[in-house]
PDB file of N, CA and C in Angstrom:
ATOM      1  N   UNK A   1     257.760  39.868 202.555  1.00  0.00           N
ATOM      2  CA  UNK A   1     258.973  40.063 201.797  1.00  0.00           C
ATOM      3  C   UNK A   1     260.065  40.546 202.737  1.00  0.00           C
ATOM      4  N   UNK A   2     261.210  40.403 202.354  1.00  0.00           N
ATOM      5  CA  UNK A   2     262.281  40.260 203.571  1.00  0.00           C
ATOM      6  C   UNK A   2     262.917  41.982 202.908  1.00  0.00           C
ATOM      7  N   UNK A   3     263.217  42.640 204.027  1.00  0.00           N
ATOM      8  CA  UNK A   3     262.852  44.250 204.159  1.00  0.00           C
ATOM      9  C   UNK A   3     264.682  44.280 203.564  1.00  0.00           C
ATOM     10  N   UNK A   4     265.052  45.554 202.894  1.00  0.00           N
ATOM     11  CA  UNK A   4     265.915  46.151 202.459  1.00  0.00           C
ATOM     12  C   UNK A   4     267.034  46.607 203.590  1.00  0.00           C
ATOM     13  N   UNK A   5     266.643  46.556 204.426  1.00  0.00           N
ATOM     14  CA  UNK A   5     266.799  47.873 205.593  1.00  0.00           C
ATOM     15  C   UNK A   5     267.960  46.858 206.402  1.00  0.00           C
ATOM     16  N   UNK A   6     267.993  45.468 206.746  1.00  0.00           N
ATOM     17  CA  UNK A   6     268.798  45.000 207.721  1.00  0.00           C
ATOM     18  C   UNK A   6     269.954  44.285 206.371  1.00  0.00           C
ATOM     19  N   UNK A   7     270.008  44.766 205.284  1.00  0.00           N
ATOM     20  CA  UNK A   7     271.059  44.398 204.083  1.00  0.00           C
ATOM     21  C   UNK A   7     272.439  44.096 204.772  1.00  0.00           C
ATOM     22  N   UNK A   8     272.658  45.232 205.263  1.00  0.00           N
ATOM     23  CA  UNK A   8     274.012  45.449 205.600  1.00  0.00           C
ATOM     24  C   UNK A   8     273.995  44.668 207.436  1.00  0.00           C
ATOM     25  N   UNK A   9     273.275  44.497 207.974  1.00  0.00           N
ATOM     26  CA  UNK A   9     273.782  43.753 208.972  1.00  0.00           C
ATOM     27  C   UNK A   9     273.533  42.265 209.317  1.00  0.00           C
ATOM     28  N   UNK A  10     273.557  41.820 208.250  1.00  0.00           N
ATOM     29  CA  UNK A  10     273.670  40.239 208.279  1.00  0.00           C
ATOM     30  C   UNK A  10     275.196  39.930 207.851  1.00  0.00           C
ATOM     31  N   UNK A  11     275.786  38.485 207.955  1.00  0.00           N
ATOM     32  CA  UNK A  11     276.721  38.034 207.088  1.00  0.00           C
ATOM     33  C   UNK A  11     277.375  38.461 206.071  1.00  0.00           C
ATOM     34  N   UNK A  12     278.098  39.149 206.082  1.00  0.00           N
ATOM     35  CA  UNK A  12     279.151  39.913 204.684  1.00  0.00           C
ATOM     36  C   UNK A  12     278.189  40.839 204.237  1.00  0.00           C
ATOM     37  N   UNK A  13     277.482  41.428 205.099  1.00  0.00           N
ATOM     38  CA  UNK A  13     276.742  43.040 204.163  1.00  0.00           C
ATOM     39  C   UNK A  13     276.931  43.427 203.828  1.00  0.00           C
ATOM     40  N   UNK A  14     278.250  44.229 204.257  1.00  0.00           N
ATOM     41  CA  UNK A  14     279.411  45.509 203.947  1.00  0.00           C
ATOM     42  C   UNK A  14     279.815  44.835 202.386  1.00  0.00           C
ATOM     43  N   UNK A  15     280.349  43.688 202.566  1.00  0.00           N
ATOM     44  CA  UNK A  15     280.892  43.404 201.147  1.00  0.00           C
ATOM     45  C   UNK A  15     279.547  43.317 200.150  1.00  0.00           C
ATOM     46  N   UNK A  16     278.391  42.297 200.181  1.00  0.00           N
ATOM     47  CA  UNK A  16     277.263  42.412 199.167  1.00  0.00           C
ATOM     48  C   UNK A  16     277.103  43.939 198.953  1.00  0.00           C
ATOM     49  N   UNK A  17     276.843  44.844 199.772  1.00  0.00           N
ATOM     50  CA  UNK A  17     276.551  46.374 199.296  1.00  0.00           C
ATOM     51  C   UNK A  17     277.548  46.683 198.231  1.00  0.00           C
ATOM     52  N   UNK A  18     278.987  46.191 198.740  1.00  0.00           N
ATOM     53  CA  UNK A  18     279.752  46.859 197.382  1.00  0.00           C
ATOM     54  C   UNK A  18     279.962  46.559 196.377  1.00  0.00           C
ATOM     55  N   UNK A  19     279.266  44.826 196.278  1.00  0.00           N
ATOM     56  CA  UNK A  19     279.444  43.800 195.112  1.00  0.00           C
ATOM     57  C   UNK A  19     277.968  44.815 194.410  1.00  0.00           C
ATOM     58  N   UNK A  20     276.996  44.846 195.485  1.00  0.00           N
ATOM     59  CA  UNK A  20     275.774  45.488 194.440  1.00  0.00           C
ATOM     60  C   UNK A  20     276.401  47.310 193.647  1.00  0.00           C
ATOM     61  N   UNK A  21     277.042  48.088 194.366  1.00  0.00           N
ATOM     62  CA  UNK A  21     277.073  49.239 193.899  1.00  0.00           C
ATOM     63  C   UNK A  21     278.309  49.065 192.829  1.00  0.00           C
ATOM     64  N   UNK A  22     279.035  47.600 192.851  1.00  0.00           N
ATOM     65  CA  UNK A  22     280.311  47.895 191.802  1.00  0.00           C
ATOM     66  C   UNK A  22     279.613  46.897 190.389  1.00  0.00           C
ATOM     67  N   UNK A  23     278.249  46.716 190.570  1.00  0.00           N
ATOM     68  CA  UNK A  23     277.405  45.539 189.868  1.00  0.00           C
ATOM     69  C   UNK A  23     277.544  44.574 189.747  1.00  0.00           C
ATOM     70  N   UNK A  24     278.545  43.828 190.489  1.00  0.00           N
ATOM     71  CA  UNK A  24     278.811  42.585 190.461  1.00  0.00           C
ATOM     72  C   UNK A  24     278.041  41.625 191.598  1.00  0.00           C
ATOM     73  N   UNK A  25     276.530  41.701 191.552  1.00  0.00           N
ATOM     74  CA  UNK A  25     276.788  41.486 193.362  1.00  0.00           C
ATOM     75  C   UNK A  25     275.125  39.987 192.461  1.00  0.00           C
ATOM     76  N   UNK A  26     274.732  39.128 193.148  1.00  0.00           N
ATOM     77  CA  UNK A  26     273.907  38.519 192.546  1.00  0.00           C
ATOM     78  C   UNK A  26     272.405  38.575 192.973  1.00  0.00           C
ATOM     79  N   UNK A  27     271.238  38.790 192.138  1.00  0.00           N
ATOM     80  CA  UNK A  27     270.229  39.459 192.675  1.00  0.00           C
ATOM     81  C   UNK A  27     269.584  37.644 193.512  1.00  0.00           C
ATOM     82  N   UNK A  28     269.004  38.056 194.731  1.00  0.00           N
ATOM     83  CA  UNK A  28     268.314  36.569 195.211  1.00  0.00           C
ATOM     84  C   UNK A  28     267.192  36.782 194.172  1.00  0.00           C
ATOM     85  N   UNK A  29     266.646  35.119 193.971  1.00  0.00           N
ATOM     86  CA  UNK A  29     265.732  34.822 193.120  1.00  0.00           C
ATOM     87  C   UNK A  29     264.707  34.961 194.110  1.00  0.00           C
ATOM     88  N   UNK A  30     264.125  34.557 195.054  1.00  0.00           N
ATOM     89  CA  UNK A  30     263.259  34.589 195.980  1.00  0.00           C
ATOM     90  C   UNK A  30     263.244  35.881 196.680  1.00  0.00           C
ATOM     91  N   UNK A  31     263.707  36.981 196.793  1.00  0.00           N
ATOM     92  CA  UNK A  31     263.460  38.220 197.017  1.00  0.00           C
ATOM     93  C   UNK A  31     262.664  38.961 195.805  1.00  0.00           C
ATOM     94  N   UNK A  32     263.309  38.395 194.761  1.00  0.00           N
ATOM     95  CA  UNK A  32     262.560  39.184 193.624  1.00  0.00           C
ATOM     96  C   UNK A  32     260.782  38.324 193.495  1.00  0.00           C
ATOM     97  N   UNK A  33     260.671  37.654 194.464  1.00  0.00           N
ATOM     98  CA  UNK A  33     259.490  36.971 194.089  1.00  0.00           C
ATOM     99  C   UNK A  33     258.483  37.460 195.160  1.00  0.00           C
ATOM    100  N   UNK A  34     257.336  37.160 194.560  1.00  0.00           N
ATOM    101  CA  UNK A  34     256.179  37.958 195.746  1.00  0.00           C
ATOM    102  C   UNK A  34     256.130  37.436 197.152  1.00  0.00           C
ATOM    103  N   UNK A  35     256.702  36.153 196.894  1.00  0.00           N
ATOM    104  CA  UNK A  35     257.083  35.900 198.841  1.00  0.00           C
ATOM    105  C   UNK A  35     257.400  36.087 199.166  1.00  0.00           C
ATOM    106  N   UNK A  36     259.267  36.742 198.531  1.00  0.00           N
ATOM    107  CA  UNK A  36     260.278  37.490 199.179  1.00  0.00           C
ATOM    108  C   UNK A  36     261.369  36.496 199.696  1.00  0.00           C
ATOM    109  N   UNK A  37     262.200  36.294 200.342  1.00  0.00           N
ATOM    110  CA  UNK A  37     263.232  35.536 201.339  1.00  0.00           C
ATOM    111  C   UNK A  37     262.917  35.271 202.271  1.00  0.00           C
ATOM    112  N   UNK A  38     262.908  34.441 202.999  1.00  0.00           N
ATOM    113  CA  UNK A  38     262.956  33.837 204.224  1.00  0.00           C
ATOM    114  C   UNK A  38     263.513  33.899 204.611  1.00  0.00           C
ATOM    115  N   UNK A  39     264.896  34.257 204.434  1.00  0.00           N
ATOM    116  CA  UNK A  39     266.297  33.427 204.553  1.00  0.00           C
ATOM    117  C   UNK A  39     266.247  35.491 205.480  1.00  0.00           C
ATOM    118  N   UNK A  40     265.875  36.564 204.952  1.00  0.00           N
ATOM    119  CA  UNK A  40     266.209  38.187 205.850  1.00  0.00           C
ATOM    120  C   UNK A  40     267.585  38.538 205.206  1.00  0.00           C
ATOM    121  N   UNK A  41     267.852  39.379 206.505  1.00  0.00           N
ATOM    122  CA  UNK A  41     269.335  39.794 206.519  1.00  0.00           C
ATOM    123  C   UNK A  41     270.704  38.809 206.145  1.00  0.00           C
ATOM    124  N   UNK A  42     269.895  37.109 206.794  1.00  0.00           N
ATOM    125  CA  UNK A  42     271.062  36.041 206.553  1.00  0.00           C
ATOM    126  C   UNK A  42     271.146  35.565 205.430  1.00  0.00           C
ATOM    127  N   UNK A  43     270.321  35.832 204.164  1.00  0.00           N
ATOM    128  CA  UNK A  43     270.329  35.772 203.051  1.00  0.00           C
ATOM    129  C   UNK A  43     271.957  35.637 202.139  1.00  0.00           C
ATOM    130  N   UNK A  44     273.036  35.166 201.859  1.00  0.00           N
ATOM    131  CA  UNK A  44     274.403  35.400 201.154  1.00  0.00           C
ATOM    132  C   UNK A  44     274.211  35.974 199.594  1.00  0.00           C
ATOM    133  N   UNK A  45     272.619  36.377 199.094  1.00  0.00           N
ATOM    134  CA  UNK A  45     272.162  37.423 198.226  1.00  0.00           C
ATOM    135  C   UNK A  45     271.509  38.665 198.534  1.00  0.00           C
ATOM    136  N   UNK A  46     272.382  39.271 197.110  1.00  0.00           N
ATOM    137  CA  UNK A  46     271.387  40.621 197.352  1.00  0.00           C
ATOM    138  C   UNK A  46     270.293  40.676 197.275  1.00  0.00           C
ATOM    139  N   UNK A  47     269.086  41.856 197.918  1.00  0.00           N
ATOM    140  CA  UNK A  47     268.182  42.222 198.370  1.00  0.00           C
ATOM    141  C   UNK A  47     268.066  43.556 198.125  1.00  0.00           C
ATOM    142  N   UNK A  48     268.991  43.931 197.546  1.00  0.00           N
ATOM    143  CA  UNK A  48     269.188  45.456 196.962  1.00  0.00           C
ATOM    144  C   UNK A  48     268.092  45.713 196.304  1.00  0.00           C
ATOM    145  N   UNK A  49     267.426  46.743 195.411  1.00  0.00           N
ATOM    146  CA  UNK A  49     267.228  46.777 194.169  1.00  0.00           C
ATOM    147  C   UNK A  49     267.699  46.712 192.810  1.00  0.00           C
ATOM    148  N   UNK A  50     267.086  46.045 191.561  1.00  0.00           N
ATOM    149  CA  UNK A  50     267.981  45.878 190.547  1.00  0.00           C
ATOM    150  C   UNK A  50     267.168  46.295 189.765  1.00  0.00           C
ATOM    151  N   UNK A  51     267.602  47.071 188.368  1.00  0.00           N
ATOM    152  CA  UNK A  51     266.708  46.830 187.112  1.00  0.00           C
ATOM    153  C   UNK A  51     266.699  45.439 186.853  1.00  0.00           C
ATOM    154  N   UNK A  52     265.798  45.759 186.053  1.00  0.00           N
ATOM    155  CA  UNK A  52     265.045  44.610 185.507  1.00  0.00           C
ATOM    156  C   UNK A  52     266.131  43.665 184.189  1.00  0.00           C
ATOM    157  N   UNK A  53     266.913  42.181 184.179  1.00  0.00           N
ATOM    158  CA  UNK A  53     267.099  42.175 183.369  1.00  0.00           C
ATOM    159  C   UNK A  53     266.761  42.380 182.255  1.00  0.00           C
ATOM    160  N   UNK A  54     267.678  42.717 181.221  1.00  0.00           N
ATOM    161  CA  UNK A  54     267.786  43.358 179.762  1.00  0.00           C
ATOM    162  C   UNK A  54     267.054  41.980 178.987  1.00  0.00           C
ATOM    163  N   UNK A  55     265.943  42.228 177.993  1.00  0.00           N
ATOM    164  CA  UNK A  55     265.088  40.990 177.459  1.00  0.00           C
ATOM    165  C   UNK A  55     266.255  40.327 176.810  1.00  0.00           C
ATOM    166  N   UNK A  56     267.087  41.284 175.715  1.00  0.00           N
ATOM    167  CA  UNK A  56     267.951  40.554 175.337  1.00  0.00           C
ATOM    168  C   UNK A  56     267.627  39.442 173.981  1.00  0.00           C
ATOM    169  N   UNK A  57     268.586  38.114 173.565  1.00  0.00           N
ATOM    170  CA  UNK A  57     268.160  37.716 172.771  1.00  0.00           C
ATOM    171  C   UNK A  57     267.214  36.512 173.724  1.00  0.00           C
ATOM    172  N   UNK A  58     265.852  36.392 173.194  1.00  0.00           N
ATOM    173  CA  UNK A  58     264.870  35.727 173.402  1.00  0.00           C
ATOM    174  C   UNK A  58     265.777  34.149 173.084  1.00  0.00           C
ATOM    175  N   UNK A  59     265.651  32.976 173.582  1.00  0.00           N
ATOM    176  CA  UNK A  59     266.425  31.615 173.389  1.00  0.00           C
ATOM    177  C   UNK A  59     264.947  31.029 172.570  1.00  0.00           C
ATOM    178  N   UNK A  60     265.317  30.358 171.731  1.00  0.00           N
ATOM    179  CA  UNK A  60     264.304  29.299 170.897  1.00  0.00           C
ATOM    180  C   UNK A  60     263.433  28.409 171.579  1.00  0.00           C
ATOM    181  N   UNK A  61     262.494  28.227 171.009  1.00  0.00           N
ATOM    182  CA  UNK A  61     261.445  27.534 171.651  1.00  0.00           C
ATOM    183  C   UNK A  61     262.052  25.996 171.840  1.00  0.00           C
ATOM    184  N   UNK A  62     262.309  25.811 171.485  1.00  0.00           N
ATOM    185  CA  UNK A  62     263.147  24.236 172.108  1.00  0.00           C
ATOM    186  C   UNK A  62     264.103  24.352 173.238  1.00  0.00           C
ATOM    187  N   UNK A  63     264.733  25.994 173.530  1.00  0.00           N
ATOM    188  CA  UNK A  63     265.749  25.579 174.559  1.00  0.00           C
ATOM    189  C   UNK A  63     264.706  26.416 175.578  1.00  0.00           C
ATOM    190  N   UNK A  64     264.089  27.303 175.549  1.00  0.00           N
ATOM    191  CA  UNK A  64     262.851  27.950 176.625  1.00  0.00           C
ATOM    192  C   UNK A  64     262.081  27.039 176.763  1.00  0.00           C
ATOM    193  N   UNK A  65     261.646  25.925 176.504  1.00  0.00           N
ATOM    194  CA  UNK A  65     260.778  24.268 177.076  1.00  0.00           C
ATOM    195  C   UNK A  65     262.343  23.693 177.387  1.00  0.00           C
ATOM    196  N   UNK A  66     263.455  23.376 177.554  1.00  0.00           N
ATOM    197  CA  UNK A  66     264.469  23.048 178.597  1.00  0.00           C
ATOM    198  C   UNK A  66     264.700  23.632 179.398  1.00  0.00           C
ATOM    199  N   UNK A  67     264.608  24.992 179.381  1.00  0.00           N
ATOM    200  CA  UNK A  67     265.045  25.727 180.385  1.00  0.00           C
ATOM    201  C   UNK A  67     263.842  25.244 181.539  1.00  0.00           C
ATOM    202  N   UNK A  68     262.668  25.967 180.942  1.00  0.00           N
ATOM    203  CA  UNK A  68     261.284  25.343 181.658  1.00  0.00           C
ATOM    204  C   UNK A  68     261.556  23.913 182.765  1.00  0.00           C
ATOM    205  N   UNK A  69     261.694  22.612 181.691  1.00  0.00           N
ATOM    206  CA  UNK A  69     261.548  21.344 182.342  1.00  0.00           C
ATOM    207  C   UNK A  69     262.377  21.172 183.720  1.00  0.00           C
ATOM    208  N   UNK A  70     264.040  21.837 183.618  1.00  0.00           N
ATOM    209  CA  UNK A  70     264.992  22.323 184.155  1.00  0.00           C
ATOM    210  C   UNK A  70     264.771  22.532 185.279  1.00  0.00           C
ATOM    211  N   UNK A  71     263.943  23.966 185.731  1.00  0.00           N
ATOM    212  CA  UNK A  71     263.175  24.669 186.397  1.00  0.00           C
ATOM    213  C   UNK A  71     262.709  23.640 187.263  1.00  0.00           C
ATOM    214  N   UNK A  72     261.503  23.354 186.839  1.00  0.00           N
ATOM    215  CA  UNK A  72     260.520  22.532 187.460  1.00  0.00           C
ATOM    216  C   UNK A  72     261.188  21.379 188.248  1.00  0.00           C
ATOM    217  N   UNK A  73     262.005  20.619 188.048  1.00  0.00           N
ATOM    218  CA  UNK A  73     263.013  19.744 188.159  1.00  0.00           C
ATOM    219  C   UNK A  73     263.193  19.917 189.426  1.00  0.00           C
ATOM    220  N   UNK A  74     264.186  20.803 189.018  1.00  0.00           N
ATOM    221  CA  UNK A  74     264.751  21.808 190.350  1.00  0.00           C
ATOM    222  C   UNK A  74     263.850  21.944 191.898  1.00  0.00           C
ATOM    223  N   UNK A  75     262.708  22.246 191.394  1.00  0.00           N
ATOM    224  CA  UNK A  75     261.819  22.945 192.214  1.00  0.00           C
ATOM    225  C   UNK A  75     261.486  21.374 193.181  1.00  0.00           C
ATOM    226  N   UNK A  76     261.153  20.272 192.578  1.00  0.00           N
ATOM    227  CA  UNK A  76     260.578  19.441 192.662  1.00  0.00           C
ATOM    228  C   UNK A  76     261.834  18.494 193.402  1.00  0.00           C
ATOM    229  N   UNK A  77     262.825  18.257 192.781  1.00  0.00           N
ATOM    230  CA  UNK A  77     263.540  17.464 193.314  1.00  0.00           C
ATOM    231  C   UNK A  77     264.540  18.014 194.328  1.00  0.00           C
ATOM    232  N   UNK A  78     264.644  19.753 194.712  1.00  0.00           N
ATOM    233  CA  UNK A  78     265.484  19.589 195.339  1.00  0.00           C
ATOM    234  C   UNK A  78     264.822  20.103 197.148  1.00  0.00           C
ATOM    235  N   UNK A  79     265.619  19.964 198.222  1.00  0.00           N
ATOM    236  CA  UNK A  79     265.078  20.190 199.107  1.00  0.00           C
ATOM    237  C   UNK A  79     265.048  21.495 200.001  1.00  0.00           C
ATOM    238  N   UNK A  80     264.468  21.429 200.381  1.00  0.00           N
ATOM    239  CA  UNK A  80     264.801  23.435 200.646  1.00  0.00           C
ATOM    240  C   UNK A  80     266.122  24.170 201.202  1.00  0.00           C
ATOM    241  N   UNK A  81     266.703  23.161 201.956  1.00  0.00           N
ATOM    242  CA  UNK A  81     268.471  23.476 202.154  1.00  0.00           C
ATOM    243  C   UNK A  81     269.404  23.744 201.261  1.00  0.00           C
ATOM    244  N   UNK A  82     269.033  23.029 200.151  1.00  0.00           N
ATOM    245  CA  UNK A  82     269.183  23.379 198.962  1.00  0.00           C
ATOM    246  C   UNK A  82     269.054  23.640 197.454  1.00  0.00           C
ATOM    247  N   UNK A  83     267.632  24.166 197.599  1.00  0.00           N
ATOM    248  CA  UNK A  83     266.930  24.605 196.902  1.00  0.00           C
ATOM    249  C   UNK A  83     267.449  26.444 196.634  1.00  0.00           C
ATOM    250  N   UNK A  84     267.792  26.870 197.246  1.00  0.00           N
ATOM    251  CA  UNK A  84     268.009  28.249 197.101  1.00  0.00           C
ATOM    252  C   UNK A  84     269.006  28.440 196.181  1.00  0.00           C
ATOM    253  N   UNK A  85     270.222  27.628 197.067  1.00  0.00           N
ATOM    254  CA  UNK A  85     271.361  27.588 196.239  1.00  0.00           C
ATOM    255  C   UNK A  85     271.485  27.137 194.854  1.00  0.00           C
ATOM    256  N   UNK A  86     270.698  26.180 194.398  1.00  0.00           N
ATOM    257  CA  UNK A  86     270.565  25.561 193.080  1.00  0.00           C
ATOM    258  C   UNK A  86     269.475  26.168 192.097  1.00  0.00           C
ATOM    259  N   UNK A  87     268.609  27.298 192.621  1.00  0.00           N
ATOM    260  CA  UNK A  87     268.420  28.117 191.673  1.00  0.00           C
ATOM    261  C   UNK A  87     268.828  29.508 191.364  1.00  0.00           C
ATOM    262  N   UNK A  88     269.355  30.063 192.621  1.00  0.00           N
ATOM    263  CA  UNK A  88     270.645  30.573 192.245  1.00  0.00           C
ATOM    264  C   UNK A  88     271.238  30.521 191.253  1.00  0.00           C
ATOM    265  N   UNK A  89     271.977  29.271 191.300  1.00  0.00           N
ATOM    266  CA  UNK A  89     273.296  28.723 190.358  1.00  0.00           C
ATOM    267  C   UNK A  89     272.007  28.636 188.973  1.00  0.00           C
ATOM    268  N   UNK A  90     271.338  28.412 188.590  1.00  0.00           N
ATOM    269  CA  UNK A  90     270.970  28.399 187.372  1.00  0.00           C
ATOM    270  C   UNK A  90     270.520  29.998 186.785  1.00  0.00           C
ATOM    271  N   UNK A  91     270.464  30.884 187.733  1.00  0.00           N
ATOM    272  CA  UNK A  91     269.464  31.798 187.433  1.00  0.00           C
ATOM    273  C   UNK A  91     270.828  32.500 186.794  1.00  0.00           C
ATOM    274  N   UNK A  92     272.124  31.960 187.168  1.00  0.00           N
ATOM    275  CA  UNK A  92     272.952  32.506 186.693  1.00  0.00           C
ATOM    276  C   UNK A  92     273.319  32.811 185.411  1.00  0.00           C
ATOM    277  N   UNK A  93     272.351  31.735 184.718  1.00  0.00           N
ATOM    278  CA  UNK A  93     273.015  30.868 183.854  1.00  0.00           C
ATOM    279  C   UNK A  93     272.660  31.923 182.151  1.00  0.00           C
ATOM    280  N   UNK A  94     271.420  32.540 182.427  1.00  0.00           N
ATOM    281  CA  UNK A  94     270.845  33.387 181.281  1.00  0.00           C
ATOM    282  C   UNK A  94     269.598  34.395 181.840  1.00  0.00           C
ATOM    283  N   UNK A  95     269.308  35.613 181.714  1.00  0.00           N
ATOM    284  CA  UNK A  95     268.279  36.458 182.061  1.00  0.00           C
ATOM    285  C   UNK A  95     267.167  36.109 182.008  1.00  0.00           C
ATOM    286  N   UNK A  96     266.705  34.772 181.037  1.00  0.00           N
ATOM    287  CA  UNK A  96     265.796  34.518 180.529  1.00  0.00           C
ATOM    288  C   UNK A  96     265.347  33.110 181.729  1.00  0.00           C
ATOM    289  N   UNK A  97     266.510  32.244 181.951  1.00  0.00           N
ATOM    290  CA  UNK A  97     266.101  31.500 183.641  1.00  0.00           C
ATOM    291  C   UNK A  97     265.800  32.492 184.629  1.00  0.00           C
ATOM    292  N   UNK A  98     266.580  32.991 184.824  1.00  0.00           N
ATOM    293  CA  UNK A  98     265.989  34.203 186.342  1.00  0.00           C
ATOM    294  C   UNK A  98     264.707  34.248 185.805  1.00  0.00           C
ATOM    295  N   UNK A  99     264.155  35.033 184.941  1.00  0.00           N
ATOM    296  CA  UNK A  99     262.584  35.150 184.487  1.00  0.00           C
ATOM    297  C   UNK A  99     261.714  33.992 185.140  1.00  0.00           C
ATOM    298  N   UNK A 100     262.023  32.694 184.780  1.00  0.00           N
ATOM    299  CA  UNK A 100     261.452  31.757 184.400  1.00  0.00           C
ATOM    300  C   UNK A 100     261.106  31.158 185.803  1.00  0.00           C
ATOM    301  N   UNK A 101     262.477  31.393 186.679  1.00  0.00           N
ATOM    302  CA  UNK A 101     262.532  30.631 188.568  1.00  0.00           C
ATOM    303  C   UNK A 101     261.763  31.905 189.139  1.00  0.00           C
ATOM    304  N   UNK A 102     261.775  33.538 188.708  1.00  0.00           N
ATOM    305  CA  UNK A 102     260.688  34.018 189.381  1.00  0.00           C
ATOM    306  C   UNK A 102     259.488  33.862 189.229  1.00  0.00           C
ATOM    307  N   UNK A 103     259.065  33.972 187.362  1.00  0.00           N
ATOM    308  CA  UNK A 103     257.715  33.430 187.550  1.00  0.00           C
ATOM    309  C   UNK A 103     257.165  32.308 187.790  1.00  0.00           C
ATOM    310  N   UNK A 104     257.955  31.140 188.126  1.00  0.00           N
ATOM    311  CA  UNK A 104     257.155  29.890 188.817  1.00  0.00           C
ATOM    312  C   UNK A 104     257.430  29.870 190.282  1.00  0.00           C
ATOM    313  N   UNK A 105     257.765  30.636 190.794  1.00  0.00           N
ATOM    314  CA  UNK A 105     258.222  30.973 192.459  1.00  0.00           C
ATOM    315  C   UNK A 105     256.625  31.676 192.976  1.00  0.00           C
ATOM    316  N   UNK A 106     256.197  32.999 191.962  1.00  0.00           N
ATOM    317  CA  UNK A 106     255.286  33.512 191.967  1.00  0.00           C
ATOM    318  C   UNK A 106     254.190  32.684 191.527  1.00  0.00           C
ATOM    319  N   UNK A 107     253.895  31.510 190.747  1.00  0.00           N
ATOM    320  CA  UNK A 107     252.874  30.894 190.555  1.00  0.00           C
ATOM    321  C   UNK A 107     252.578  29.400 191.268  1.00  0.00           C
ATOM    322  N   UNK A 108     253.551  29.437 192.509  1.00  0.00           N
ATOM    323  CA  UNK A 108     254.137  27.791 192.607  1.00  0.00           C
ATOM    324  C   UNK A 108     253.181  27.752 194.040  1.00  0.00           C
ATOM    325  N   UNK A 109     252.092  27.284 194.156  1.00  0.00           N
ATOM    326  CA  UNK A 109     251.833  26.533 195.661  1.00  0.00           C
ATOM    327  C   UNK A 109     252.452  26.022 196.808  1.00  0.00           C
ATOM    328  N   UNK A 110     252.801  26.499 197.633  1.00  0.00           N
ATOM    329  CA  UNK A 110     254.080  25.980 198.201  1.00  0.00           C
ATOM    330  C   UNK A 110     252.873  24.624 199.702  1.00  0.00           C
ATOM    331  N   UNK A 111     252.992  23.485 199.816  1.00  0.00           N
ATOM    332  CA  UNK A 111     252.472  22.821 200.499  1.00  0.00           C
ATOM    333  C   UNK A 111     254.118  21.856 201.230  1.00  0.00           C
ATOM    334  N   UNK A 112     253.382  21.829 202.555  1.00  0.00           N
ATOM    335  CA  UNK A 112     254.384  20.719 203.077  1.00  0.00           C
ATOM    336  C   UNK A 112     254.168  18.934 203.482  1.00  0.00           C
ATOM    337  N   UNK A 113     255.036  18.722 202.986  1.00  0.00           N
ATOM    338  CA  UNK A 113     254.700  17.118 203.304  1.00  0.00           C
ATOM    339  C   UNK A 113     254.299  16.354 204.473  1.00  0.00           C
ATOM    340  N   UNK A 114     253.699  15.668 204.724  1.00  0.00           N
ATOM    341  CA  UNK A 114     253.184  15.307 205.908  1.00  0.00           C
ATOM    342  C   UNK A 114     254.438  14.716 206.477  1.00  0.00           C
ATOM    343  N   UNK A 115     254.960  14.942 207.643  1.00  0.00           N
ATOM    344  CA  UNK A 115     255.973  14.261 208.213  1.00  0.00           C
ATOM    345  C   UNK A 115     257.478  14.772 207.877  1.00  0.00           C
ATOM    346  N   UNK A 116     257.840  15.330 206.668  1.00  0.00           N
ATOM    347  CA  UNK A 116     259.142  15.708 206.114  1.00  0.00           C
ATOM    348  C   UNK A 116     259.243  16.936 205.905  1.00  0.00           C
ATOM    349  N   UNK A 117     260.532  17.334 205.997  1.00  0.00           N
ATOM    350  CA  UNK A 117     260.880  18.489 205.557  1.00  0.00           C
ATOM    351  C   UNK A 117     261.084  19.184 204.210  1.00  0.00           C
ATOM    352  N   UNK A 118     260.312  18.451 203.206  1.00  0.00           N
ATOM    353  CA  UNK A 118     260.682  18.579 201.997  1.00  0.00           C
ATOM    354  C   UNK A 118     259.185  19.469 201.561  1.00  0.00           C
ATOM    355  N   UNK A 119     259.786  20.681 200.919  1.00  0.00           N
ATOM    356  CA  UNK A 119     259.160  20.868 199.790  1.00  0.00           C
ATOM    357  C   UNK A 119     257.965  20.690 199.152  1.00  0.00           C
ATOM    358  N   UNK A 120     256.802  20.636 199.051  1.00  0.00           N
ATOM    359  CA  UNK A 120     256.435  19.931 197.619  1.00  0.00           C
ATOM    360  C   UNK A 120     255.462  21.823 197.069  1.00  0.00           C
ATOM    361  N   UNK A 121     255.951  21.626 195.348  1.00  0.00           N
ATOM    362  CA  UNK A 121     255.619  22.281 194.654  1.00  0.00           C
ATOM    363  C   UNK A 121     254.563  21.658 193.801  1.00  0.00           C
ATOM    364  N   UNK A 122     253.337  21.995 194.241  1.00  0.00           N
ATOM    365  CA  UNK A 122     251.792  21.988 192.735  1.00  0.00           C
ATOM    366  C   UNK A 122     252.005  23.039 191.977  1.00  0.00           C
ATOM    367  N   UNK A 123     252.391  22.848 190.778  1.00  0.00           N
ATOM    368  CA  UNK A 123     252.803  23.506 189.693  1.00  0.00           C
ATOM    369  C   UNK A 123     251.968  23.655 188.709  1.00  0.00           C
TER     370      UNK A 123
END
């Protein structure tokens, strides 16, 4: 897991520290996950600590199986250059996606393709 400690001396630290202490700052999805970041200090997310999003209103079982398919999608079709960024941008989207991209981050096999740089997720 990518350590707390070099936050502030990567790429715009000074500013993420104050986006995290004024709460505006965005938690990385892959830090909050048991692998952690890859990405360290050069990470352009926080790495701070956060509470835990608020459960909030639970979304209906028809849009939590979209959100789901969504997810997976994501995981599957995009490539790791930009893969970060595009679950990011969704995790934005409701408390209940962030949930959903950590716990399949935490349950996701990560294997590499023979020859390519891509990805592949056994889900």
């Amino acid at each position: 897991m990518a350590s707390i400690g070099g936050e502030g001396s990567g790429p715009g630290g000074h500013r993420l520290h104050l986006a995290h202490v004024m709460g505006l700052c965005d938690p990385c999805v892959f830090h909050q996950s048991v692998r952690g970041c890859a990405k360290g200090s050069q990470c352009g997310f926080c790495h701070l600590p956060h509470q835990h999003d608020p459960d909030g209103v639970r979304p209906k079982k028809t849009r939590r199986q979209r959100i789901k398919n969504e997810v997976l999608e994501l995981l599957v079709s995009k490539g790791p250059e930009d893969l970060h960024a595009a679950l990011q941008e969704d995790a934005r989207k409701h408390p209940y996606v962030r949930r959903v991209i950590v716990g399949q981050l935490n349950n996701a096999s990560f294997l590499r393709s023979v020859g390519t740089e891509k990805v592949v997720f056994a889900l």
